[in-house]
C-alpha atoms as a PDB file:
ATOM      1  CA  UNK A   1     -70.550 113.913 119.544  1.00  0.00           C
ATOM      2  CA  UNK A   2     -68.037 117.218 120.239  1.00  0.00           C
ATOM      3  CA  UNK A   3     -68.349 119.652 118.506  1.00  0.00           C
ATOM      4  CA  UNK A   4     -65.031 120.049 116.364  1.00  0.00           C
ATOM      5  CA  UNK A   5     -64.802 124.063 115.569  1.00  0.00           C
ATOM      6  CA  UNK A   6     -61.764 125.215 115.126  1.00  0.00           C
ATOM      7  CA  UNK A   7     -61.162 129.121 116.752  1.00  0.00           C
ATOM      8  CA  UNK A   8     -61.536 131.336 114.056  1.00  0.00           C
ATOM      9  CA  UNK A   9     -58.863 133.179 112.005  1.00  0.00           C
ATOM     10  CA  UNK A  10     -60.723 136.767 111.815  1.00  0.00           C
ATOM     11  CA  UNK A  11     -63.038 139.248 113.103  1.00  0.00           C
ATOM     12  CA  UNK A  12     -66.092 138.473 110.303  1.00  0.00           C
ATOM     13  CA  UNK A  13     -66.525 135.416 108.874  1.00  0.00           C
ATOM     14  CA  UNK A  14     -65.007 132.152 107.043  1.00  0.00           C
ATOM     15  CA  UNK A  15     -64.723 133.764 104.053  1.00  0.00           C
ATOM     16  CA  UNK A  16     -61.668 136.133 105.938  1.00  0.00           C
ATOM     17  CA  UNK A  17     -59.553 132.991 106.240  1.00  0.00           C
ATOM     18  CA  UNK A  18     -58.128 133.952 102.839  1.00  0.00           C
ATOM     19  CA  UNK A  19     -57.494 137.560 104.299  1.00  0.00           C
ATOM     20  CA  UNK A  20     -56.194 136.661 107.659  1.00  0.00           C
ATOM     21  CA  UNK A  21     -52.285 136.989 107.260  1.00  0.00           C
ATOM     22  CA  UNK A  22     -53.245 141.186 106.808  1.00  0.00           C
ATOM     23  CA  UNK A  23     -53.869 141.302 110.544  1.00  0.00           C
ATOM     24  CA  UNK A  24     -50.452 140.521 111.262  1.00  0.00           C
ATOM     25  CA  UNK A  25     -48.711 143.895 111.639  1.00  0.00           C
ATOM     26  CA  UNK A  26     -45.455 145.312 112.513  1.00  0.00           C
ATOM     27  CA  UNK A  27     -44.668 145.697 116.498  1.00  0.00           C
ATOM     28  CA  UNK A  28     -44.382 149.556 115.854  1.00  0.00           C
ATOM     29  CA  UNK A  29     -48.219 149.580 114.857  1.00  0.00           C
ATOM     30  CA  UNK A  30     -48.897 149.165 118.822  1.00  0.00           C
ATOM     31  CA  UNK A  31     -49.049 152.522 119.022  1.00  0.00           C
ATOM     32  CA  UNK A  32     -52.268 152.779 117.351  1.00  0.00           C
ATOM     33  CA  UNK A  33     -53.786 150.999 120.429  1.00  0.00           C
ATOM     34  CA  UNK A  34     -52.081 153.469 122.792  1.00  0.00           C
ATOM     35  CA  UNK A  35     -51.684 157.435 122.997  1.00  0.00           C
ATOM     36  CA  UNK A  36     -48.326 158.711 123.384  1.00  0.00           C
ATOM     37  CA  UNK A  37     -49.240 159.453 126.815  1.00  0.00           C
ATOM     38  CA  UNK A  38     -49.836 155.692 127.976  1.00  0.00           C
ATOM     39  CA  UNK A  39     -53.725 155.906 128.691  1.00  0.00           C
ATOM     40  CA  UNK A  40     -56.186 154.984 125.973  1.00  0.00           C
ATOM     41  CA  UNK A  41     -60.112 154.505 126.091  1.00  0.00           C
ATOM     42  CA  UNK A  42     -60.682 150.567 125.127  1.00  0.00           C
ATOM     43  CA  UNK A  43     -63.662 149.783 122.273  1.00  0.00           C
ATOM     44  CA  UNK A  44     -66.994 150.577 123.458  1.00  0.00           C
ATOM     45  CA  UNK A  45     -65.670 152.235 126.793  1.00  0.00           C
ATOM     46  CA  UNK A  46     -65.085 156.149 126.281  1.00  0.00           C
ATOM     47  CA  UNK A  47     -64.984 157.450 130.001  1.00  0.00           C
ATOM     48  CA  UNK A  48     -62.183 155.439 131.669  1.00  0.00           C
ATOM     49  CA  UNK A  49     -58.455 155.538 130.757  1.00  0.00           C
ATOM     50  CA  UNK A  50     -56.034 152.570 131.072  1.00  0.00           C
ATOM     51  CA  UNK A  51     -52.012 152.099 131.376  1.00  0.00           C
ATOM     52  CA  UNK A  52     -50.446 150.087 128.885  1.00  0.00           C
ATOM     53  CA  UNK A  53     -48.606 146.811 130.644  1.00  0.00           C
ATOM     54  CA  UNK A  54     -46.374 144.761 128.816  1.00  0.00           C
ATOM     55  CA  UNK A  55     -44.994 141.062 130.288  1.00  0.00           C
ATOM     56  CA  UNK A  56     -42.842 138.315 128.832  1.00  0.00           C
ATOM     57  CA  UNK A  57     -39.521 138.964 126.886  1.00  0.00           C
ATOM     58  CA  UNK A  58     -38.395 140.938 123.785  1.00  0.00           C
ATOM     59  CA  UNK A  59     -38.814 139.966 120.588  1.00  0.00           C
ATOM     60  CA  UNK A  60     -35.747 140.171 119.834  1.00  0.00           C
ATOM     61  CA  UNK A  61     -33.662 137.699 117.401  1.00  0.00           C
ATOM     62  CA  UNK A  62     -32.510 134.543 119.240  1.00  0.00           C
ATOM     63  CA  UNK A  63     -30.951 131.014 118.324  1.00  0.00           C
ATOM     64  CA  UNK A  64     -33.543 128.610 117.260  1.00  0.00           C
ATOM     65  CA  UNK A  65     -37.175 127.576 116.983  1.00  0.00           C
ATOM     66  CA  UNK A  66     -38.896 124.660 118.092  1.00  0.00           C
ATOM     67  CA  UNK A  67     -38.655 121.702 116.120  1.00  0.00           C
ATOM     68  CA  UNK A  68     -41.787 119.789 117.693  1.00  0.00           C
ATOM     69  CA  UNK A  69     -45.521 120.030 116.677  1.00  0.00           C
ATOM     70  CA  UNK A  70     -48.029 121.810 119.016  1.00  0.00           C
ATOM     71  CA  UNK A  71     -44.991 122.887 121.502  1.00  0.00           C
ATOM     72  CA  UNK A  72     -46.305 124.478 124.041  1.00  0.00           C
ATOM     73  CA  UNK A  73     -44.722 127.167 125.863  1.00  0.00           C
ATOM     74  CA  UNK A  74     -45.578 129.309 129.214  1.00  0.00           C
ATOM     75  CA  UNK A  75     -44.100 132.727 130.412  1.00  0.00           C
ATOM     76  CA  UNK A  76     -42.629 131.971 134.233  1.00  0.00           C
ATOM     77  CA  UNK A  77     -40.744 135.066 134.555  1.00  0.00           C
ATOM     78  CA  UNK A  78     -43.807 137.476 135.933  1.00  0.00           C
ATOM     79  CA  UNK A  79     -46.953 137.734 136.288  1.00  0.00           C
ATOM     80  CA  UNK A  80     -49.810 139.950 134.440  1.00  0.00           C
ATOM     81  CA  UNK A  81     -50.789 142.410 136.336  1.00  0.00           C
ATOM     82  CA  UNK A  82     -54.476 142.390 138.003  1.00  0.00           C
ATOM     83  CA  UNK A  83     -57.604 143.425 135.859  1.00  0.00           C
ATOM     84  CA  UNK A  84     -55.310 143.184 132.166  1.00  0.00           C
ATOM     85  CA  UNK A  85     -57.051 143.491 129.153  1.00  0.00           C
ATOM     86  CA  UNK A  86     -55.095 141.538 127.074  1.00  0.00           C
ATOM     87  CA  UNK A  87     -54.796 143.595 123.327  1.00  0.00           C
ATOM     88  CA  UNK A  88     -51.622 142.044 121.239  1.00  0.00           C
ATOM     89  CA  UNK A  89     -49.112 139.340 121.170  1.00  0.00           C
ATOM     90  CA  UNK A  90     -45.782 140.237 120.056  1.00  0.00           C
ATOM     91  CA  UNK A  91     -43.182 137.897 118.513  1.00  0.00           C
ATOM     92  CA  UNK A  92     -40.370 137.189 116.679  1.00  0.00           C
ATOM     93  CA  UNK A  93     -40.243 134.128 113.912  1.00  0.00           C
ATOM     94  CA  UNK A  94     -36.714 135.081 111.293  1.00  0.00           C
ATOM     95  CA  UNK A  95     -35.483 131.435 111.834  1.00  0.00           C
ATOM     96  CA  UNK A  96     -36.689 128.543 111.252  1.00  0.00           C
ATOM     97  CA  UNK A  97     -34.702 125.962 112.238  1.00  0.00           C
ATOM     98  CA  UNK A  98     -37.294 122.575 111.516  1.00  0.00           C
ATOM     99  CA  UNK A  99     -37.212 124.183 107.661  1.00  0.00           C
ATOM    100  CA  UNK A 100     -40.871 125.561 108.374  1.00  0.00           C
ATOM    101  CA  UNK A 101     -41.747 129.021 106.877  1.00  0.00           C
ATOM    102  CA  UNK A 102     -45.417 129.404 107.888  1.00  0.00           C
ATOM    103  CA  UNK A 103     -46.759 127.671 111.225  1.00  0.00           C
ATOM    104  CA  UNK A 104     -50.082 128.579 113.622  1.00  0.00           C
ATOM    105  CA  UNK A 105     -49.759 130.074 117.400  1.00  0.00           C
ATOM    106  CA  UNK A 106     -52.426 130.234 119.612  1.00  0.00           C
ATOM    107  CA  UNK A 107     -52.176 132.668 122.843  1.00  0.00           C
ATOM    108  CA  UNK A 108     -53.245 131.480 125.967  1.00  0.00           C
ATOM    109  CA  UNK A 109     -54.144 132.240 129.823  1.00  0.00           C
ATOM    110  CA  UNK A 110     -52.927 130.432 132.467  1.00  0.00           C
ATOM    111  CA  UNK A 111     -53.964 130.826 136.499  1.00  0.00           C
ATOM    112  CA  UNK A 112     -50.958 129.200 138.422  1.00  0.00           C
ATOM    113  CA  UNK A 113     -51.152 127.846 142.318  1.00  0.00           C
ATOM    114  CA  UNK A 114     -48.781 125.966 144.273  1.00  0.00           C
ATOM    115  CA  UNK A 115     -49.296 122.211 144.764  1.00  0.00           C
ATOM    116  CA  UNK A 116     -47.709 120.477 147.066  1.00  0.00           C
ATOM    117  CA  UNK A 117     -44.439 122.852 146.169  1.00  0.00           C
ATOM    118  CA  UNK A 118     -45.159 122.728 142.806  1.00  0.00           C
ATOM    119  CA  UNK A 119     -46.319 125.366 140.881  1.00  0.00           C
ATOM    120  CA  UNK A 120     -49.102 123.877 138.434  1.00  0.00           C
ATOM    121  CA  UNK A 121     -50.626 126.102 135.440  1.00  0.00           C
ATOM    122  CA  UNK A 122     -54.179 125.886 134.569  1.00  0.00           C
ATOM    123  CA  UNK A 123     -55.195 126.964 131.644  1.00  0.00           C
ATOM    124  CA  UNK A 124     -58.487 129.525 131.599  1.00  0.00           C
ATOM    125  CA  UNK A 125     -58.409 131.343 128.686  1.00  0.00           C
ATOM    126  CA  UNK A 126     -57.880 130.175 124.750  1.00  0.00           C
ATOM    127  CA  UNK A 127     -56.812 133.086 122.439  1.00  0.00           C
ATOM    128  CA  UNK A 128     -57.922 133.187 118.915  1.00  0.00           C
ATOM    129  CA  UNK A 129     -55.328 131.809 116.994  1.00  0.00           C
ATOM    130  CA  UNK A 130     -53.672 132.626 113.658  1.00  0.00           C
ATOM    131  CA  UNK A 131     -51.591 130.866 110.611  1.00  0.00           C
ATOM    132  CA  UNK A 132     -48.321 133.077 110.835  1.00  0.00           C
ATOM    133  CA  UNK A 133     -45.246 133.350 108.161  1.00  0.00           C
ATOM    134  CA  UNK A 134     -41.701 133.429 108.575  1.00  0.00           C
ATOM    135  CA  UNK A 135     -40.920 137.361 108.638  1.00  0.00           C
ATOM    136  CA  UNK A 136     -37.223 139.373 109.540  1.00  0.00           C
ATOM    137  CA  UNK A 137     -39.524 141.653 111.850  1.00  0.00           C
ATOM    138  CA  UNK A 138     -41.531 141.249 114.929  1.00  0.00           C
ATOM    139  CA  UNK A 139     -45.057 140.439 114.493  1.00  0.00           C
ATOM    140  CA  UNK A 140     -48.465 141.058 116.796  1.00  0.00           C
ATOM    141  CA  UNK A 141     -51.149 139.431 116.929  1.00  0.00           C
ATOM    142  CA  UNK A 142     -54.960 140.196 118.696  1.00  0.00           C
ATOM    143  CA  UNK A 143     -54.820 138.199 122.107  1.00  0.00           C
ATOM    144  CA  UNK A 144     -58.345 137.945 122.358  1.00  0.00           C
ATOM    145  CA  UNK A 145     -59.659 135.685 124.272  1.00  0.00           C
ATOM    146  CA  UNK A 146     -62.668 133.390 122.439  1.00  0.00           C
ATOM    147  CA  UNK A 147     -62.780 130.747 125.400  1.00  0.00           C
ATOM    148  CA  UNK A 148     -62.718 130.989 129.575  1.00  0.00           C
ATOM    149  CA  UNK A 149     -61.691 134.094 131.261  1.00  0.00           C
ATOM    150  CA  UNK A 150     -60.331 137.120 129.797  1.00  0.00           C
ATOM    151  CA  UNK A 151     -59.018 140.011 132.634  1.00  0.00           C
ATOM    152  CA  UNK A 152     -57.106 138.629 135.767  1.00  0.00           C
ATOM    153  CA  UNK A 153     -58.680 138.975 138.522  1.00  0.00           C
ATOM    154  CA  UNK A 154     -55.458 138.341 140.846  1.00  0.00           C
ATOM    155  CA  UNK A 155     -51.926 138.445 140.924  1.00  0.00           C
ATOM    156  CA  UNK A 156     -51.397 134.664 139.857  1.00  0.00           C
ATOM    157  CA  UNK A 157     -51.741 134.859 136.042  1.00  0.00           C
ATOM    158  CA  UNK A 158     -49.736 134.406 133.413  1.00  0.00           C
ATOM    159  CA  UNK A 159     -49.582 133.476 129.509  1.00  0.00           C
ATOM    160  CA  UNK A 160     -48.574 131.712 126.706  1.00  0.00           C
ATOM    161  CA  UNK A 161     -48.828 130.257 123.498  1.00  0.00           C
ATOM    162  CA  UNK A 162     -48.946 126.784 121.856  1.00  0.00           C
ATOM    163  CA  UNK A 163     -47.975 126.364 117.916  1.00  0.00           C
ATOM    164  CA  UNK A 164     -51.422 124.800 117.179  1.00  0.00           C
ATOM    165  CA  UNK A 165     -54.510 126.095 115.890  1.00  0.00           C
ATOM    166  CA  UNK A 166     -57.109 124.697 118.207  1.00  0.00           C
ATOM    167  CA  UNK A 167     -61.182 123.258 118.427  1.00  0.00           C
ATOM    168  CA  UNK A 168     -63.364 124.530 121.246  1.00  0.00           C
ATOM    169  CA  UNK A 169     -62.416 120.812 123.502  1.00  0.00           C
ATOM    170  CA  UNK A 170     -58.970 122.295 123.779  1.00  0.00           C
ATOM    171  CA  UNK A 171     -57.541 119.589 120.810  1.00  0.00           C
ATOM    172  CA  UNK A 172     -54.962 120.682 118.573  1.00  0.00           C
ATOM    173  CA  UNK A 173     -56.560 120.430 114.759  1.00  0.00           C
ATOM    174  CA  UNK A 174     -53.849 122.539 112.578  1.00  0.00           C
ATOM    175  CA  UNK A 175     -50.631 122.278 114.198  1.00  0.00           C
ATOM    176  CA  UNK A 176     -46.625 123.291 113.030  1.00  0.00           C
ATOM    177  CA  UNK A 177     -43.264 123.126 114.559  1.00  0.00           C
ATOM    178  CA  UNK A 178     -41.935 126.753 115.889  1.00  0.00           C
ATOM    179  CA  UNK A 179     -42.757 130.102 114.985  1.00  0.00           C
ATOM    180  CA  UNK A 180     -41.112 131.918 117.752  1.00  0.00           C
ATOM    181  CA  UNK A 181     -37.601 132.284 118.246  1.00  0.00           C
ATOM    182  CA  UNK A 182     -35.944 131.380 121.486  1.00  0.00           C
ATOM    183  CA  UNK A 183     -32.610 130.329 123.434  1.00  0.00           C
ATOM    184  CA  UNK A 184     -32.125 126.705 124.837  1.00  0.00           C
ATOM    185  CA  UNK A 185     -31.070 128.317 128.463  1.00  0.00           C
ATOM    186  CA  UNK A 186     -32.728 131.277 129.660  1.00  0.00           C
ATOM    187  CA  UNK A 187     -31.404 134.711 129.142  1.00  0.00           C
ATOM    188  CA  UNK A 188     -29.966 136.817 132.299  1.00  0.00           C
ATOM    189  CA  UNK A 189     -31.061 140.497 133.125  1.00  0.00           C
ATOM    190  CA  UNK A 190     -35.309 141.481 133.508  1.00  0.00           C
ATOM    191  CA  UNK A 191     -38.074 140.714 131.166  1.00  0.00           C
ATOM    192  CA  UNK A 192     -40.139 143.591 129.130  1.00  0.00           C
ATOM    193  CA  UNK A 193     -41.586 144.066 133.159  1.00  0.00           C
ATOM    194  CA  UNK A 194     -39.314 145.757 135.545  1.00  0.00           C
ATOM    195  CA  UNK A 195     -38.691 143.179 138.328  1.00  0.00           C
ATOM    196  CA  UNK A 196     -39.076 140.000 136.324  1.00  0.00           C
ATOM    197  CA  UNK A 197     -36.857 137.375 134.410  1.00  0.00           C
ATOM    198  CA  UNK A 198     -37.131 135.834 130.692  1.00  0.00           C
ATOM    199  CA  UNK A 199     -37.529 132.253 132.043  1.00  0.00           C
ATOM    200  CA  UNK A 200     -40.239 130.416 129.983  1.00  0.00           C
ATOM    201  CA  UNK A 201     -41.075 127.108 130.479  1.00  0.00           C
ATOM    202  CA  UNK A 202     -42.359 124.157 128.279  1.00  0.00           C
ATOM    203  CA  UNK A 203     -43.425 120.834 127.732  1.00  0.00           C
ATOM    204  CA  UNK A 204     -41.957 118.535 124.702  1.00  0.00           C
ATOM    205  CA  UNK A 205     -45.386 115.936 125.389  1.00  0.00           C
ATOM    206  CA  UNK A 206     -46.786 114.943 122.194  1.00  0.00           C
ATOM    207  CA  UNK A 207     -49.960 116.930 121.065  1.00  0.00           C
ATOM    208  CA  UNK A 208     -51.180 118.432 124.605  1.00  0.00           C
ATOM    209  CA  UNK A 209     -54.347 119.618 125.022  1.00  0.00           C
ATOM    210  CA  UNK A 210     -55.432 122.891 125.871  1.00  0.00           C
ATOM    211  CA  UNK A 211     -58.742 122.807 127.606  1.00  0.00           C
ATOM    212  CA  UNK A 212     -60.163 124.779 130.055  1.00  0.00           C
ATOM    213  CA  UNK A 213     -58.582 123.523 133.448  1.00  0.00           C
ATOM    214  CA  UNK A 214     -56.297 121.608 131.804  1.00  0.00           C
ATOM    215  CA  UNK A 215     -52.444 121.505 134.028  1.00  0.00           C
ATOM    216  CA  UNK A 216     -49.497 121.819 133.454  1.00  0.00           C
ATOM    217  CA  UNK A 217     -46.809 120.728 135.628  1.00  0.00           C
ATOM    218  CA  UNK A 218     -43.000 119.945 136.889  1.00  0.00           C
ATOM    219  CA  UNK A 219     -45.028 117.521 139.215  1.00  0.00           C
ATOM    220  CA  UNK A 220     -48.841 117.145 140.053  1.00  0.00           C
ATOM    221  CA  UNK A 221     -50.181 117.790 136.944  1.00  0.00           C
ATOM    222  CA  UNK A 222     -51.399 115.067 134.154  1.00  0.00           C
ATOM    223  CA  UNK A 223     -48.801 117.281 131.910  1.00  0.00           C
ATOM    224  CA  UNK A 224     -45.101 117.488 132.435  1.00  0.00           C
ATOM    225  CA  UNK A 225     -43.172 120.681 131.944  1.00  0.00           C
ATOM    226  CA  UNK A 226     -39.415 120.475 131.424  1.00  0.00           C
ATOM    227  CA  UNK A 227     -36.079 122.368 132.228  1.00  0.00           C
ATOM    228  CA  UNK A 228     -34.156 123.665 131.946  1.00  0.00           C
ATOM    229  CA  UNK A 229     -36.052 127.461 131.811  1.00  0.00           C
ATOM    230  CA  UNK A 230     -35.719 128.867 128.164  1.00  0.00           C
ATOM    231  CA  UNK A 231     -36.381 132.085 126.689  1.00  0.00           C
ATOM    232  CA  UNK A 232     -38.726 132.801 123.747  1.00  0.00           C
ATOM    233  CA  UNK A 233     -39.026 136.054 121.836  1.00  0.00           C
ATOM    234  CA  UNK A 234     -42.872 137.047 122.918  1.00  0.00           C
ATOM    235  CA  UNK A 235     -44.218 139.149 124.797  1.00  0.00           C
ATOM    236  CA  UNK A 236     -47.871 140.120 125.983  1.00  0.00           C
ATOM    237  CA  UNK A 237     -49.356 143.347 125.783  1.00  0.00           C
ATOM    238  CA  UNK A 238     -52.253 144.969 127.873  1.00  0.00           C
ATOM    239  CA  UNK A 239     -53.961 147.852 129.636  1.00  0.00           C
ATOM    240  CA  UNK A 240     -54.821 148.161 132.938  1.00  0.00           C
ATOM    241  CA  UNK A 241     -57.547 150.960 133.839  1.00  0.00           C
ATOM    242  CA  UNK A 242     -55.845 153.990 135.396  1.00  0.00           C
ATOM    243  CA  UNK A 243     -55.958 154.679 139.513  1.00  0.00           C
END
């Protein structure tokens, strides 16, 4: 039989699932992870500095939220740069337009490729993932990867995020409509990256799974993506180790 554990909600132990919501923090609080001069030593590592790196789009109000369970949604408009450490997850949830004031999200990692002129998403790391409420300001969360890999190792990754909490098979367990804000068509003008756009794109399939190698696909891929692009209020925040 799999084994059905579902990612866990904090740092310690079961007992913190009553406690978990306190990890959710203001956007502003980044700055505890980062000096005011951009270069920070990460936990355990007191020698090298790193750049923070931000990709995705601004969580910044937009028009709705999804109104399907376990929607899952991947950033299309850049790519993470190589050798990331992935630290927060920043979003915006003030609407809530399926009538849902609490909901789960679940960060993820995806490596993309082209097939056949397709570009199919793999998925090859699963965040920890988190209940989350309905708040007027932008929230974080730790995007720490529990399953698959966690740094980049080229220039053909991205991320996202599905509104499901998830078991170690990939399988949606807890799941909620939207907790992210976004607009049906994808805004104009760069993402949070210089260079990039705020297209996102998403699949409306029923309950997907989110295993390790699992695809994701316009075409070639056992899961279909749809258009057209949208944009969602997230954004994923890093540090890459100073040249």
């Amino acid at each position: 039989m799999s084994e059905q554990r579902v990612f866990p909600h904090s740092f310690t132990n079961r007992k913190g699932l009553r406690d978990h919501r306190n990890i959710l923090v203001p956007c502003c609080i980044i700055g505890l992870f980062l000096t005011a001069s951009g270069a920070r030593a990460l936990a355990g590592d007191n020698t090298t500095t790193y750049t923070p790196v931000a990709e995705g789009s601004t969580p910044t109000h937009r028009s709705v939220t999804d109104t399907e369970a376990a929607q899952l949604n991947i950033y299309v408009g850049g790519s993470l740069p190589v050798g990331t450490h992935l630290l927060k997850l920043q979003f915006l949830f003030d609407l809530t337009t399926a009538g849902n004031t609490s909901g789960y999200i679940t960060p993820l990692l995806f490596e993309y490729k082209s097939v056949e002129a397709v570009t199919v998403y793999t998925v090859v790391g699963i965040g920890q993932g988190f209940e989350v409420q309905l708040s007027s300001i932008p929230q974080e969360i730790p995007f720490e990867v529990i399953e698959g890999t966690k740094v980049p190792t080229h220039a053909n990754f991205t991320f996202g995020f599905i509104t499901a909490m998830v078991n170690s098979s990939g399988v949606p367990v807890l799941t909620s409509p939207g907790v992210v804000d976004f607009d049906a068509t994808a805004d104009g003008g760069q993402g949070v990256s210089t260079g990039t756009t705020n297209d996102w794109i998403w699949t409306g399939q029923f309950l997907p799974v989110v295993a390790l190698g699992t695809t994701f696909g316009l075409a070639n891929a056992p899961y279909a993506l749809g258009l057209p692009y949208r944009t969602y209020s997230a954004e994923a925040i890093g540090a890459v180790a100073a040249q």
